[in-house]
N, C-alpha and C. Protein backbone atom coordinates (compact mmCIF):
# COMPACT_ATOMS: atom_id res chain seq x y z
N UNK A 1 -12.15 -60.97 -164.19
CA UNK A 1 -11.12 -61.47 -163.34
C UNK A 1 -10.89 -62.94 -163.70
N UNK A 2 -9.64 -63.48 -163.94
CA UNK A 2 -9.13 -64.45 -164.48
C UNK A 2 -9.21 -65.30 -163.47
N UNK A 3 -9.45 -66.51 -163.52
CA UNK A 3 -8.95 -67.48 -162.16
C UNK A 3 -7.92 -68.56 -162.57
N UNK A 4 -6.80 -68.56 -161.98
CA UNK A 4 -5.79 -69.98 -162.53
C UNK A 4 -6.65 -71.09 -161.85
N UNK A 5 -7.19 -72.05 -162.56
CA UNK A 5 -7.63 -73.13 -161.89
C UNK A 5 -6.60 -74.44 -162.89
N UNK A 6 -6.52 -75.41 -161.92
CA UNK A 6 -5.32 -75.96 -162.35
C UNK A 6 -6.15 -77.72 -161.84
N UNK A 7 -7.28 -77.90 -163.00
CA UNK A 7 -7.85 -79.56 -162.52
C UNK A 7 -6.81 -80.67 -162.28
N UNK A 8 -6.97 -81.10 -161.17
CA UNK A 8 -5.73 -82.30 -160.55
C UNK A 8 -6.89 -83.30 -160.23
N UNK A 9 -6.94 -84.26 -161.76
CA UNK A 9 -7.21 -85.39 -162.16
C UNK A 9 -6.61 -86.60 -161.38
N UNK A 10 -7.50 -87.09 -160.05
CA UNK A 10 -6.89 -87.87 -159.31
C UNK A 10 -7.84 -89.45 -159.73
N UNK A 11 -6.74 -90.80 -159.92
CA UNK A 11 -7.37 -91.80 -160.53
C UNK A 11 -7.19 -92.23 -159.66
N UNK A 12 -8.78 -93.33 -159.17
CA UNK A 12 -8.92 -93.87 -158.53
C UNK A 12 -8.72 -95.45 -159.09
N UNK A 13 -8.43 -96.19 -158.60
CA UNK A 13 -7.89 -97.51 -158.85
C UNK A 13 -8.43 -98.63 -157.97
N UNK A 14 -9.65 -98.85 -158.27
CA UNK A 14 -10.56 -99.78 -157.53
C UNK A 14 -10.48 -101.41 -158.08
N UNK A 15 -10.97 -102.30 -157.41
CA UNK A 15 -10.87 -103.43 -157.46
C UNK A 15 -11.24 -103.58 -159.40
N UNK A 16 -12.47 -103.07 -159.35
CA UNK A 16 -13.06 -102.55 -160.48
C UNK A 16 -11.97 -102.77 -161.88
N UNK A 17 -11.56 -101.39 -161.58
CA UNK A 17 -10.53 -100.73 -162.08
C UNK A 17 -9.30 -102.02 -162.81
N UNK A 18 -9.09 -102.56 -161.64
CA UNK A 18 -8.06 -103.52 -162.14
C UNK A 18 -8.17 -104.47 -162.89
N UNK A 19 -9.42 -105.28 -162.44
CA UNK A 19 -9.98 -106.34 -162.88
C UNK A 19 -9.74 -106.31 -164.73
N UNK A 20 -10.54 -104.52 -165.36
CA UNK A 20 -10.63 -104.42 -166.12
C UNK A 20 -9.67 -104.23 -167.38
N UNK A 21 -8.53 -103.92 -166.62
CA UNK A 21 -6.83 -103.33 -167.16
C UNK A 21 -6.34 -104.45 -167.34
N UNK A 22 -6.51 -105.27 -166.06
CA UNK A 22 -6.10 -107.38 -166.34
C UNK A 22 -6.43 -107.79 -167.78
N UNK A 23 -8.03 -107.90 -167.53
CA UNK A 23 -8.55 -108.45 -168.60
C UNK A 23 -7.78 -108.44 -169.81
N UNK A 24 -7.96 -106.40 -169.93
CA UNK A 24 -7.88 -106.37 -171.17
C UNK A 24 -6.17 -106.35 -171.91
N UNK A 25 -5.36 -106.27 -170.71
CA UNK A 25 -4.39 -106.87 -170.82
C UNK A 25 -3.99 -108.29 -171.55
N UNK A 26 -4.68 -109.01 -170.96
CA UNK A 26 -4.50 -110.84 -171.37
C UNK A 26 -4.80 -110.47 -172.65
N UNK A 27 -6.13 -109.79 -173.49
CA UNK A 27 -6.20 -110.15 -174.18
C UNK A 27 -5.22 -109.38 -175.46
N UNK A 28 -4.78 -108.45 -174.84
CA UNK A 28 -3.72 -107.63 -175.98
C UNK A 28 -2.51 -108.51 -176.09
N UNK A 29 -2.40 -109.31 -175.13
CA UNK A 29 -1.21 -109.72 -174.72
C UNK A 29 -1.08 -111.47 -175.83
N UNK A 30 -2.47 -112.06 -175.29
CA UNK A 30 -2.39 -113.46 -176.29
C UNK A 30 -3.06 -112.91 -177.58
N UNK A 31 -3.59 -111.87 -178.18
CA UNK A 31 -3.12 -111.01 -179.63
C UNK A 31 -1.94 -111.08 -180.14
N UNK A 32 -0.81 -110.38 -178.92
CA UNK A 32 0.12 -110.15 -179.35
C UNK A 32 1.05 -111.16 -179.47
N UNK A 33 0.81 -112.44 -178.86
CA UNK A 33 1.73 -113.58 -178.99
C UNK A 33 1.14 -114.73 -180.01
N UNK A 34 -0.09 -114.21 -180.63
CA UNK A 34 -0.85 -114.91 -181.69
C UNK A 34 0.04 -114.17 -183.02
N UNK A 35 0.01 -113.45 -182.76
CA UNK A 35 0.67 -112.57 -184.12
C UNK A 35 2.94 -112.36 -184.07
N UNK A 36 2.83 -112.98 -183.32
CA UNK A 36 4.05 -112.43 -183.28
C UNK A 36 4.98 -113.68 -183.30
N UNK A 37 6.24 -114.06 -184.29
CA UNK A 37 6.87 -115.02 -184.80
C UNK A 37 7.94 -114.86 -183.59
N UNK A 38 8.20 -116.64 -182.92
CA UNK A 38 9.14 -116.38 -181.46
C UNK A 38 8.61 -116.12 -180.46
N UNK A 39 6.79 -116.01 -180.41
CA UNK A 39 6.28 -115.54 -178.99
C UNK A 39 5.30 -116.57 -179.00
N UNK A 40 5.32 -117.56 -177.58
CA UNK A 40 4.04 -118.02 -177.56
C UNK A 40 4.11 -118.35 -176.02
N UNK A 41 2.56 -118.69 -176.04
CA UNK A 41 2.02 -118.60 -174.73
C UNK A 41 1.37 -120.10 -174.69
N UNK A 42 1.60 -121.21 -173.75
CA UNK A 42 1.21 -122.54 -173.75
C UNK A 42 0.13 -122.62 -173.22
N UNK A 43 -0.87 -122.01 -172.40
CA UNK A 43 -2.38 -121.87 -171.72
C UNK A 43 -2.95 -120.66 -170.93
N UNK A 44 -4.00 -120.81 -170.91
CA UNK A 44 -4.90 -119.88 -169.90
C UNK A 44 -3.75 -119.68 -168.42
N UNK A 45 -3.48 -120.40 -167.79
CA UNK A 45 -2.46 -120.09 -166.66
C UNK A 45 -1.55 -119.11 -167.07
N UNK A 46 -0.98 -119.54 -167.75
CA UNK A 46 0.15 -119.03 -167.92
C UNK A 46 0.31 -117.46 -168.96
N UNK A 47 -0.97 -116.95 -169.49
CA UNK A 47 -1.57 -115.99 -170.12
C UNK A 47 -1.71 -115.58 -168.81
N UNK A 48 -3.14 -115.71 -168.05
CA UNK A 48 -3.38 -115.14 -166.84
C UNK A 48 -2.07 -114.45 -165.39
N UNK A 49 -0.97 -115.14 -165.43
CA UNK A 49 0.05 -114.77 -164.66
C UNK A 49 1.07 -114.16 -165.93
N UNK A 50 1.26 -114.33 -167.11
CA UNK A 50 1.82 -113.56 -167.34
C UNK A 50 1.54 -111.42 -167.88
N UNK A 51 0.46 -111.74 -167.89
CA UNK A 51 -0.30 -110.77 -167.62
C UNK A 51 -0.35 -109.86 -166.44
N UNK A 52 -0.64 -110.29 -165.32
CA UNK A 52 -0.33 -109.89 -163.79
C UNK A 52 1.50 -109.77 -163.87
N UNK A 53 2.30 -110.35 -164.29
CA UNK A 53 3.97 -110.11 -164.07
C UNK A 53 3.47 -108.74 -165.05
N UNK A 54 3.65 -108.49 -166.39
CA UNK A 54 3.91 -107.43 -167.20
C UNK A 54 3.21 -106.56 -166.37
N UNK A 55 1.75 -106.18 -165.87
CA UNK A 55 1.22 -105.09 -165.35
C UNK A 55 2.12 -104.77 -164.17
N UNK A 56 2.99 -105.83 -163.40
CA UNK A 56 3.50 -105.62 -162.57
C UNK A 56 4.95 -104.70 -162.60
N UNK A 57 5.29 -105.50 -163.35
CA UNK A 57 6.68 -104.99 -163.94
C UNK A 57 6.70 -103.56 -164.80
N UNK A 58 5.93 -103.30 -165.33
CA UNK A 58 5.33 -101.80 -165.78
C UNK A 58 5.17 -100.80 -165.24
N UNK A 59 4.73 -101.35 -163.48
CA UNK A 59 4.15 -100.91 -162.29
C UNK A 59 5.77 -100.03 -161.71
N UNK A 60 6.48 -101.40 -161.85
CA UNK A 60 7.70 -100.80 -161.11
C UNK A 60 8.54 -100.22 -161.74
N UNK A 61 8.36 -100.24 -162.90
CA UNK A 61 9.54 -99.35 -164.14
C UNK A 61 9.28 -97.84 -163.83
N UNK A 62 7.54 -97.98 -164.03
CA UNK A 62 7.13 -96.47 -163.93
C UNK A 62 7.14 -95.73 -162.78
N UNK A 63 7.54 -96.39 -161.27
CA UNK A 63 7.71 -95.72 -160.30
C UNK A 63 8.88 -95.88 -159.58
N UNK A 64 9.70 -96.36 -160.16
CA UNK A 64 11.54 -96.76 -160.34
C UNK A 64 11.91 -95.91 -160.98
N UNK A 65 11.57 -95.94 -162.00
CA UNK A 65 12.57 -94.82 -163.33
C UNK A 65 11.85 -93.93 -163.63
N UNK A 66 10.54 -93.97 -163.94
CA UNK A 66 10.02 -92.63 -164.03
C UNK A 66 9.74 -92.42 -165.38
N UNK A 67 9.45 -93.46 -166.04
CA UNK A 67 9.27 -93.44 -167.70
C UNK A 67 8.26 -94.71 -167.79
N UNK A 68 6.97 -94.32 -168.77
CA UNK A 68 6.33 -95.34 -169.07
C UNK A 68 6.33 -96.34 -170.16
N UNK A 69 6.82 -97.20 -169.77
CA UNK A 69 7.32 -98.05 -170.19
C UNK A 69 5.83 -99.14 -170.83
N UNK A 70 5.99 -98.33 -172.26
CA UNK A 70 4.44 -98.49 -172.88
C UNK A 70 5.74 -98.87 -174.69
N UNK A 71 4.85 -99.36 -175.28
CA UNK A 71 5.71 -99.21 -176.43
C UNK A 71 5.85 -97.79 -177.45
N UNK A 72 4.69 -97.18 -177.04
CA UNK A 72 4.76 -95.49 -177.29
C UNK A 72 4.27 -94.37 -176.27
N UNK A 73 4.52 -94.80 -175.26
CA UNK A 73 4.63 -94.04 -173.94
C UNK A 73 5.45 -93.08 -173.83
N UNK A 74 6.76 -93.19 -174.34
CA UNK A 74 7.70 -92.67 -173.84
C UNK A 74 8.70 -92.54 -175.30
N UNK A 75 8.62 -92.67 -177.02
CA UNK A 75 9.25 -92.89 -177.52
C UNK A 75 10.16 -94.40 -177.69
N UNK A 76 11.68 -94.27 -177.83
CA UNK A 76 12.24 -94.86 -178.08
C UNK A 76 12.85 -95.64 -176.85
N UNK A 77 12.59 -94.79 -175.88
CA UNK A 77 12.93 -95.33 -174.32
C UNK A 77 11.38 -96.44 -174.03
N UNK A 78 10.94 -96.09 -174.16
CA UNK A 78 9.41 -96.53 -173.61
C UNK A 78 9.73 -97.83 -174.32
N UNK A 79 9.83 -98.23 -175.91
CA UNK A 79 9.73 -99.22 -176.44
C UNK A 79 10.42 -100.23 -175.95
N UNK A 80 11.94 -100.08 -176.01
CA UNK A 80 12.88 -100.52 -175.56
C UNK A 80 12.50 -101.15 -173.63
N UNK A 81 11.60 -100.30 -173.54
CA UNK A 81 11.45 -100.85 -171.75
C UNK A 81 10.23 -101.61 -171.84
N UNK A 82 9.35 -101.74 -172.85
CA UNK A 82 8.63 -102.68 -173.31
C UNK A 82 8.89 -103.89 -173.70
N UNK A 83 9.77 -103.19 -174.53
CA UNK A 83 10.64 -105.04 -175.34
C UNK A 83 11.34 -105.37 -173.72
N UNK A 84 12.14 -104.78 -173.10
CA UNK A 84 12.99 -105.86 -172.09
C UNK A 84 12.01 -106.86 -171.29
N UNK A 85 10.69 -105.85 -170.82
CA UNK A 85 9.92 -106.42 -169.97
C UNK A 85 9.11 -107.60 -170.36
N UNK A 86 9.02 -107.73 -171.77
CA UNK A 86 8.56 -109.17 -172.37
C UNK A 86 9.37 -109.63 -172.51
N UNK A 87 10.70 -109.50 -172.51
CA UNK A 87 11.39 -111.00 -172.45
C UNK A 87 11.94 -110.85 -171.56
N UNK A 88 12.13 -110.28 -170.18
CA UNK A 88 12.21 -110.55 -169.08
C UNK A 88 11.02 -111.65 -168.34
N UNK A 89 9.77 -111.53 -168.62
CA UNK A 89 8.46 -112.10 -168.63
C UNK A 89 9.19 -113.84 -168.80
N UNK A 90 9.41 -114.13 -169.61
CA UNK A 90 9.92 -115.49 -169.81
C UNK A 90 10.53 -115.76 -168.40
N UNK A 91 11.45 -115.32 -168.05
CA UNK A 91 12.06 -115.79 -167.01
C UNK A 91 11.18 -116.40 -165.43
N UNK A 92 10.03 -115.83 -165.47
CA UNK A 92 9.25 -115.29 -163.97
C UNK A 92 8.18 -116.49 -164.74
N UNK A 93 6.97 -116.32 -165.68
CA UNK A 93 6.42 -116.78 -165.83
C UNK A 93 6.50 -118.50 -167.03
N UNK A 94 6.31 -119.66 -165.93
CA UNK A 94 5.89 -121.00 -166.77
C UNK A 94 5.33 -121.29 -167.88
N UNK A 95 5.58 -122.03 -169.16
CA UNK A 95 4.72 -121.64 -170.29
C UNK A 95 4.74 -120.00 -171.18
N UNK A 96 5.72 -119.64 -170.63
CA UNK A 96 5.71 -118.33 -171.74
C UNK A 96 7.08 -117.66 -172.11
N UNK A 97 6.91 -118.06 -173.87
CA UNK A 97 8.62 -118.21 -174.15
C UNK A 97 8.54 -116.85 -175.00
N UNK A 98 9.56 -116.56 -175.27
CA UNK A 98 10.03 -115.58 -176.23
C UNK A 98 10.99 -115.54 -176.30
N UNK A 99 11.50 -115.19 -177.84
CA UNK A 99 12.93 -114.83 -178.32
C UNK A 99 13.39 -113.05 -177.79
N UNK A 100 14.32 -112.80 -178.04
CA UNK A 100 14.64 -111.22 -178.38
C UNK A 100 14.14 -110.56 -179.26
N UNK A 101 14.43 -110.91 -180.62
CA UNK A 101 13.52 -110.66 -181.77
C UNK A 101 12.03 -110.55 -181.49
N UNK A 102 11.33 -111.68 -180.98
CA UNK A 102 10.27 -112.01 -180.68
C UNK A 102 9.59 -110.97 -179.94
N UNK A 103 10.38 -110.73 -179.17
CA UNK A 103 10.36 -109.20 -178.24
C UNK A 103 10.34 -108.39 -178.26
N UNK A 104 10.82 -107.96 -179.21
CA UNK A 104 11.00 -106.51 -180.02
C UNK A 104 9.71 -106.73 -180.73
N UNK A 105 9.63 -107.56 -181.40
CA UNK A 105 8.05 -107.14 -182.78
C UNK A 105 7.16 -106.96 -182.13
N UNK A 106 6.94 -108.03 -181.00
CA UNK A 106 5.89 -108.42 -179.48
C UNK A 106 5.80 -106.52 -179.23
N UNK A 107 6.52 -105.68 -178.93
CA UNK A 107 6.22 -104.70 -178.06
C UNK A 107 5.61 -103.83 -179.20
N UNK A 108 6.19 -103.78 -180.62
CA UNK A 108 5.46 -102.92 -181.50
C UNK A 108 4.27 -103.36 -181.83
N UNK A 109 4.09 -104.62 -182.00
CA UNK A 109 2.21 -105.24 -182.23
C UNK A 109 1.65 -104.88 -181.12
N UNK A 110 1.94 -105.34 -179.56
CA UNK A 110 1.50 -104.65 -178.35
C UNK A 110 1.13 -103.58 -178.50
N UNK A 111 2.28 -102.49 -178.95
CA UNK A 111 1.83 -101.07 -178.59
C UNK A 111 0.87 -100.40 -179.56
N UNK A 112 0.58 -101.11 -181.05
CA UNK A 112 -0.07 -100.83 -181.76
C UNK A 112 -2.04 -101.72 -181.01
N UNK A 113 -1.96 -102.30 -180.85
CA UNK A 113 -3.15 -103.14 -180.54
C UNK A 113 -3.67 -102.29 -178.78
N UNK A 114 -2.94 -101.86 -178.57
CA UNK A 114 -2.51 -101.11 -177.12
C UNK A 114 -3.45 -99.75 -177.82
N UNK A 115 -2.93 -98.98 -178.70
CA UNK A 115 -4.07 -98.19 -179.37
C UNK A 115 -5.37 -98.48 -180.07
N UNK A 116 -5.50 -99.29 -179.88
CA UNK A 116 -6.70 -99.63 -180.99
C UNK A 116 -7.60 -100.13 -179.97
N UNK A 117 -7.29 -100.73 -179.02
CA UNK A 117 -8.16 -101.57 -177.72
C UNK A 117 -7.85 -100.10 -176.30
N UNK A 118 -9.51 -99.82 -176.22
CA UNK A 118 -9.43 -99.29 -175.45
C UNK A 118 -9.08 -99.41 -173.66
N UNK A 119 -8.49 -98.19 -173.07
CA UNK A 119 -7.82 -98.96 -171.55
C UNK A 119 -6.32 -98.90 -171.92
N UNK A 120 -5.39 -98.57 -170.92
CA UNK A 120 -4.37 -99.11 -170.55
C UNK A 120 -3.77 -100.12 -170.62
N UNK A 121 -3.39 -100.93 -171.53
CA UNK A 121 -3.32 -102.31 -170.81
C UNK A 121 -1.87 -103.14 -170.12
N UNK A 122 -0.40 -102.24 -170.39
CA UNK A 122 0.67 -103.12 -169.83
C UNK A 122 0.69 -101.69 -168.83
């Protein structure tokens, strides 16, 4: 006798949890503005909050629109909602500039370093 069992993988999201997605965020993030021509980041502040805006803004794409907005999350949509959200980032956060261009390469080094570093990180 067959049983449909259907595991509903529920994530818990503890203080824990976040701390660690932050982290490793910042650091994909001043990677990605170390490597990327048109992107830079002027200090620890301003790394640290721009970090918290992108997780944020990621936060609300993905439960606004309904697409994860990863640089290979979602394809060609996903990227594109990657690139806006880093150079939307400029606007919100002090000390952290980017071009368009800058933005675009920013989300493909992101999303590549995004695989290679384990965790979630935008």
């Amino acid at each position: 006798m067959a049983e449909n069992y259907v595991d509903e993988k529920k994530e818990t999201f503890g203080i824990g949890h976040f701390f660690i997605r932050w982290v490793v965020g910042a650091i994909v993030l001043a990677i990605t503005a170390f490597l990327t021509p048109g992107f830079s980041i002027s200090g620890i502040w301003s790394l640290i909050l721009a970090s918290l805006v992108l997780a944020g803004l990621d936060y609300l794409v993905s439960k606004v629109v309904g697409v994860n907005a990863t640089p290979f999350g979602r394809g060609i949509i996903g990227f594109i909602l990657a690139a806006a959200i880093i150079f939307i980032t400029k606007y919100i956060v002090p000390g952290y500039d980017v071009t368009v261009l800058g933005a675009i390469i920013g989300a493909l080094i992101y999303g590549v370093i995004d695989l290679i570093i384990p965790g979630r990180a935008m």
